[in-house]
N, C-alpha and C. Protein backbone atom coordinates (compact mmCIF):
# COMPACT_ATOMS: atom_id res chain seq x y z
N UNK A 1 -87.38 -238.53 -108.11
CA UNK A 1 -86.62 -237.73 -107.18
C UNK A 1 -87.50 -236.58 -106.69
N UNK A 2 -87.63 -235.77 -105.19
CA UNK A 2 -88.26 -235.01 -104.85
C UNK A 2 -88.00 -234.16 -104.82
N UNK A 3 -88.10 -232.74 -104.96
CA UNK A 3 -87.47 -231.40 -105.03
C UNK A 3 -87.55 -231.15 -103.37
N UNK A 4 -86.24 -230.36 -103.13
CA UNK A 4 -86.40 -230.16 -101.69
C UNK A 4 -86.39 -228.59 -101.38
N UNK A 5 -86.59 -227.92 -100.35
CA UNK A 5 -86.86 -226.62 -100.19
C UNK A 5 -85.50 -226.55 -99.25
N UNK A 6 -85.00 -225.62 -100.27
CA UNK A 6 -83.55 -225.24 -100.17
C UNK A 6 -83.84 -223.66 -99.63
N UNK A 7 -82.59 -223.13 -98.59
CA UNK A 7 -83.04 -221.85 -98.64
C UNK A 7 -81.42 -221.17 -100.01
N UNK A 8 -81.80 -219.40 -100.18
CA UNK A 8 -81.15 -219.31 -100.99
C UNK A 8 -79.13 -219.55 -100.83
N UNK A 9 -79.17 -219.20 -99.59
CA UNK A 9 -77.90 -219.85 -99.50
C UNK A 9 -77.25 -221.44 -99.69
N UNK A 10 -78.36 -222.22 -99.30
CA UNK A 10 -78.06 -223.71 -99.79
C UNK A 10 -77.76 -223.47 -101.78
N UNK A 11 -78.57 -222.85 -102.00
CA UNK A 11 -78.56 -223.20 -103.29
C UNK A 11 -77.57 -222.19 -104.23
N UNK A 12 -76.43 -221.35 -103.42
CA UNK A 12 -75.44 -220.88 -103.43
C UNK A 12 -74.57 -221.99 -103.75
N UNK A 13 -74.46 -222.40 -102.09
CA UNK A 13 -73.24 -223.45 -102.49
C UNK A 13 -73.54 -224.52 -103.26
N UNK A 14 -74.54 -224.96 -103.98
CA UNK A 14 -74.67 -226.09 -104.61
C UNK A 14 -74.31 -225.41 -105.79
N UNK A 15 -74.68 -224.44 -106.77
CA UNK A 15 -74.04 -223.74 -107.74
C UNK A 15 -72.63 -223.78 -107.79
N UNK A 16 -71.84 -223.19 -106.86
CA UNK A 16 -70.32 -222.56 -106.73
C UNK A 16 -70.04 -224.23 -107.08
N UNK A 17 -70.26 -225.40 -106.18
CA UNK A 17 -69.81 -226.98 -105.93
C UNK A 17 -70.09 -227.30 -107.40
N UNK A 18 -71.24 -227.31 -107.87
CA UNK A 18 -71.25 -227.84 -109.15
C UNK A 18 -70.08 -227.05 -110.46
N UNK A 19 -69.96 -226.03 -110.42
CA UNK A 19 -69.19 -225.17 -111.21
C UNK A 19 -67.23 -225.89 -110.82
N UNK A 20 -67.39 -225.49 -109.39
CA UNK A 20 -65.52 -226.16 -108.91
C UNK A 20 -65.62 -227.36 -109.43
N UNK A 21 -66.42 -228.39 -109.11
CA UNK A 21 -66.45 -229.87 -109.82
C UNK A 21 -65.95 -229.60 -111.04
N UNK A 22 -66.69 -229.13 -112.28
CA UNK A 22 -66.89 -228.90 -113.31
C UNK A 22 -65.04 -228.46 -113.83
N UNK A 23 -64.69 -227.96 -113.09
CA UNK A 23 -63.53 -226.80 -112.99
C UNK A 23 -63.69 -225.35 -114.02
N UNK A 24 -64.65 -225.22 -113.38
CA UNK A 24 -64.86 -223.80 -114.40
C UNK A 24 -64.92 -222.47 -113.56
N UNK A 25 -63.66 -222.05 -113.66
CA UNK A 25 -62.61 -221.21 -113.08
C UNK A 25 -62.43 -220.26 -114.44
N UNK A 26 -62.49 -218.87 -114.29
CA UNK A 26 -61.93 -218.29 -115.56
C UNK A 26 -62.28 -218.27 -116.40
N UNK A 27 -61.50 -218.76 -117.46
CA UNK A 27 -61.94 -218.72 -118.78
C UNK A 27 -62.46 -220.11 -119.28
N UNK A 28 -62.95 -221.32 -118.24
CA UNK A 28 -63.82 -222.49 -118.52
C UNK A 28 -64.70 -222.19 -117.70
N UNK A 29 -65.91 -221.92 -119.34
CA UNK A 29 -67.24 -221.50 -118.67
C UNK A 29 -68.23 -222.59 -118.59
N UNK A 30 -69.16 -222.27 -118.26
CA UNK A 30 -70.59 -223.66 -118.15
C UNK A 30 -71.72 -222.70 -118.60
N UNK A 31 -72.46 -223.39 -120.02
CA UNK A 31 -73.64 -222.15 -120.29
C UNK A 31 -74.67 -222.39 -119.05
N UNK A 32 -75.22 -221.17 -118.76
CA UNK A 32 -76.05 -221.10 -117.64
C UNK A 32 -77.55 -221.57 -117.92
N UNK A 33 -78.02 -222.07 -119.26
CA UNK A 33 -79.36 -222.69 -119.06
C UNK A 33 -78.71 -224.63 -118.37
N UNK A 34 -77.65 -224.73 -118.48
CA UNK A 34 -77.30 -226.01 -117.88
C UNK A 34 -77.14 -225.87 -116.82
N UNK A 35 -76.80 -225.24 -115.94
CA UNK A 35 -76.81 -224.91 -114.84
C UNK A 35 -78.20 -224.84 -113.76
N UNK A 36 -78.93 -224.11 -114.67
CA UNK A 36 -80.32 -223.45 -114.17
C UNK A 36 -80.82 -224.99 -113.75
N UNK A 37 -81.25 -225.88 -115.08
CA UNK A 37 -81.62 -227.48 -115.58
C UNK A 37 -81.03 -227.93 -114.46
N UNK A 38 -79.96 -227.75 -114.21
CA UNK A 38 -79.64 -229.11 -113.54
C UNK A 38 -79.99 -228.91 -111.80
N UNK A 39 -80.12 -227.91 -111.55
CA UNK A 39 -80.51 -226.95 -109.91
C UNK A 39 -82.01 -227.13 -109.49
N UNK A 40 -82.19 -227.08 -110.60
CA UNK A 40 -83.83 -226.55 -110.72
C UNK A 40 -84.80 -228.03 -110.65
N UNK A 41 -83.65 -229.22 -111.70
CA UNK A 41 -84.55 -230.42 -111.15
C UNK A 41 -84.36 -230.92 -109.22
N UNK A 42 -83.11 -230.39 -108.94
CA UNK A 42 -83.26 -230.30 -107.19
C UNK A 42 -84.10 -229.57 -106.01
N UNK A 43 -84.44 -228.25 -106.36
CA UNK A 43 -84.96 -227.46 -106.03
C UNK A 43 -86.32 -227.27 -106.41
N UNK A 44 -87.09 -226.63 -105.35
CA UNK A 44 -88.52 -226.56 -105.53
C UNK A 44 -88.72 -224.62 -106.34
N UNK A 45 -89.92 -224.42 -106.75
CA UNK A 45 -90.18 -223.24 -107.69
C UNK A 45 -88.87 -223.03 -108.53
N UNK A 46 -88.58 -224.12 -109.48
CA UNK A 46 -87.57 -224.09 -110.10
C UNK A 46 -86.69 -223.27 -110.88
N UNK A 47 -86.62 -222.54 -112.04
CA UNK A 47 -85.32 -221.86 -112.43
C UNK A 47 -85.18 -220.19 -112.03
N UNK A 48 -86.34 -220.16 -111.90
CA UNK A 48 -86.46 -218.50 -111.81
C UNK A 48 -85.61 -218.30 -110.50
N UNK A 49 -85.83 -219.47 -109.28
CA UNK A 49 -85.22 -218.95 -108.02
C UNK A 49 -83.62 -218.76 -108.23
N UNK A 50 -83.09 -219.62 -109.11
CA UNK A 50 -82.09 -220.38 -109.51
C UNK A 50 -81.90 -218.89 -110.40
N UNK A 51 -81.99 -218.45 -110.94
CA UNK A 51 -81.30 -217.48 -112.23
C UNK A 51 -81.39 -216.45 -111.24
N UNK A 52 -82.14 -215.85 -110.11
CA UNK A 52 -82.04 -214.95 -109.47
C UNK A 52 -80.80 -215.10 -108.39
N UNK A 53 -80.52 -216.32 -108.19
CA UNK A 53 -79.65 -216.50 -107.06
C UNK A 53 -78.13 -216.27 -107.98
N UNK A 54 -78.23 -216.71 -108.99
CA UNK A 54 -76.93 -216.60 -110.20
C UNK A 54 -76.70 -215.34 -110.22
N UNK A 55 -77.84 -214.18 -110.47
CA UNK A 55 -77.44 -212.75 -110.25
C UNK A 55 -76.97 -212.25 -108.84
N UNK A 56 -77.45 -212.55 -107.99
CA UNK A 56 -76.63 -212.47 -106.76
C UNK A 56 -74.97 -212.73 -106.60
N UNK A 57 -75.22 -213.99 -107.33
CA UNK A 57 -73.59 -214.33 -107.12
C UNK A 57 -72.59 -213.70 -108.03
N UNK A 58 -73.24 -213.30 -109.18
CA UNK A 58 -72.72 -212.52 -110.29
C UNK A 58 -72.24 -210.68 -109.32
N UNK A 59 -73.23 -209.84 -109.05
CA UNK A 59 -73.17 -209.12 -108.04
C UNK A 59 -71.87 -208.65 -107.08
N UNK A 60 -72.18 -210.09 -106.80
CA UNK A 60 -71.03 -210.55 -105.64
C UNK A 60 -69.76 -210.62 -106.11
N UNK A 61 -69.44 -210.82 -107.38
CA UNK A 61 -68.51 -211.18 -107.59
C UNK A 61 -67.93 -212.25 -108.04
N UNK A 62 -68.54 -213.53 -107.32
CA UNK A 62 -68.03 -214.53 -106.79
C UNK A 62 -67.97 -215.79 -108.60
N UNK A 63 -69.46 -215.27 -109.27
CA UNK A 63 -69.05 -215.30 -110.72
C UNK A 63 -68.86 -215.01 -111.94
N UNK A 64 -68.48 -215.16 -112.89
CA UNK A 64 -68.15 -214.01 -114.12
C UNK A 64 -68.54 -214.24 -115.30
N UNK A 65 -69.74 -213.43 -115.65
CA UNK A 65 -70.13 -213.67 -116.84
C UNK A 65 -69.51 -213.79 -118.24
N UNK A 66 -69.67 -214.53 -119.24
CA UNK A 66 -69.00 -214.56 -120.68
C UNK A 66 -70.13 -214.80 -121.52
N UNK A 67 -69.78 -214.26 -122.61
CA UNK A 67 -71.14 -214.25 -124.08
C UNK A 67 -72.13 -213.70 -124.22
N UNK A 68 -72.29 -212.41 -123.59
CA UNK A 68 -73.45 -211.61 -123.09
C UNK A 68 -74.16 -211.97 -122.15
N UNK A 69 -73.78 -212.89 -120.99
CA UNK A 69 -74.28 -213.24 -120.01
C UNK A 69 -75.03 -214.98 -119.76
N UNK A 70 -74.41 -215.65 -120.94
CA UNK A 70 -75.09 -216.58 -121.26
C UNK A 70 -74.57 -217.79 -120.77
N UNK A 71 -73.48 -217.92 -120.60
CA UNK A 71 -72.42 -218.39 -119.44
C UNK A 71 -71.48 -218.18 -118.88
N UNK A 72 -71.33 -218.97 -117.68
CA UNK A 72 -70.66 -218.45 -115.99
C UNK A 72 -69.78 -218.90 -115.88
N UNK A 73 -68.51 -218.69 -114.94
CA UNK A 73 -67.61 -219.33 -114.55
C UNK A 73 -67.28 -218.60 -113.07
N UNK A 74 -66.41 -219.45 -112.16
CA UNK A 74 -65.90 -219.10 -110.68
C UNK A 74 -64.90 -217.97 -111.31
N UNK A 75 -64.97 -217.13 -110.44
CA UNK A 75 -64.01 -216.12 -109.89
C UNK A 75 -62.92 -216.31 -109.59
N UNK A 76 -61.55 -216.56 -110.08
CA UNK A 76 -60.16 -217.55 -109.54
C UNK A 76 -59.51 -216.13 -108.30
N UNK A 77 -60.10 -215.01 -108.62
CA UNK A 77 -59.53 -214.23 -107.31
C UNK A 77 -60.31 -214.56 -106.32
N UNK A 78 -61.58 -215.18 -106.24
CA UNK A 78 -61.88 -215.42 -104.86
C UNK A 78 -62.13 -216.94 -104.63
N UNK A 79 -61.16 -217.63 -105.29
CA UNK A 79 -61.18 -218.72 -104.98
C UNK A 79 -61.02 -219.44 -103.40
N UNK A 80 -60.39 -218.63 -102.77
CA UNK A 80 -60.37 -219.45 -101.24
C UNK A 80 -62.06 -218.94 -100.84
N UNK A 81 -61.93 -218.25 -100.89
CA UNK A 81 -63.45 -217.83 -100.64
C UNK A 81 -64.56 -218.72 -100.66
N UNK A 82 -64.91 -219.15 -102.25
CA UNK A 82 -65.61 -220.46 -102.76
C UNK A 82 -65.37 -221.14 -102.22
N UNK A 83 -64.17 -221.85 -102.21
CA UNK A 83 -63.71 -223.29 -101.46
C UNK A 83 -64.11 -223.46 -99.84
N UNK A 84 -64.33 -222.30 -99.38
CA UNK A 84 -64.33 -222.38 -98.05
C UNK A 84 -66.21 -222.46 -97.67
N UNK A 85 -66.58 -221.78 -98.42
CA UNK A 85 -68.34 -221.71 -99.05
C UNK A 85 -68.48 -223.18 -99.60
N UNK A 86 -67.76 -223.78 -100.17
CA UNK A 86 -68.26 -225.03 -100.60
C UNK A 86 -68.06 -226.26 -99.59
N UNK A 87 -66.86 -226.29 -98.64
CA UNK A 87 -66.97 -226.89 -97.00
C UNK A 87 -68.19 -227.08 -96.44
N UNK A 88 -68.82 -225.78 -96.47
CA UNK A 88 -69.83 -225.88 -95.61
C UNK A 88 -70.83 -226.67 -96.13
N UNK A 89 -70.81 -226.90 -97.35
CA UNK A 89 -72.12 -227.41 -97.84
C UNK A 89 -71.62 -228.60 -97.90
């Protein structure tokens, strides 16, 4: 498989999409080195871009850390939000 050059917003919504799939909303989290792994074999200069873009979204709001930061879950208050971010992609 080839890594493709994503810009950081592509690799927004592929995060938020993989997490809603997942249904991890709340209090169902996903540890974030699985996350990173699984982005990072898609993406080119792999996890670092990927853990920086996670702090962004963390930032934002949009996800919420649990276990000292060690895994993530969607934001269920901005769930239309996501959903509408994940359309596009």
């Amino acid at each position: 498989m080839t890594k493709k050059e994503l810009s950081a917003s592509d690799i927004e919504r592929l995060i938020l999409y993989k997490l809603a799939r997942r249904g991890a909303w709340g209090e169902a989290y996903v540890p974030l080195d699985t996350i990173t792994r699984q982005i990072s074999r898609k993406v080119k200069n792999d996890g670092k871009r990927v853990r920086s873009v996670v702090n962004s979204l963390i930032k934002r709001g949009y996800l919420l850390p649990h276990k000292g930061g060690k895994t993530v879950s969607l934001n269920p208050s901005k769930k239309r939000e996501i959903l509408e971010e994940i359309e596009m992609f």
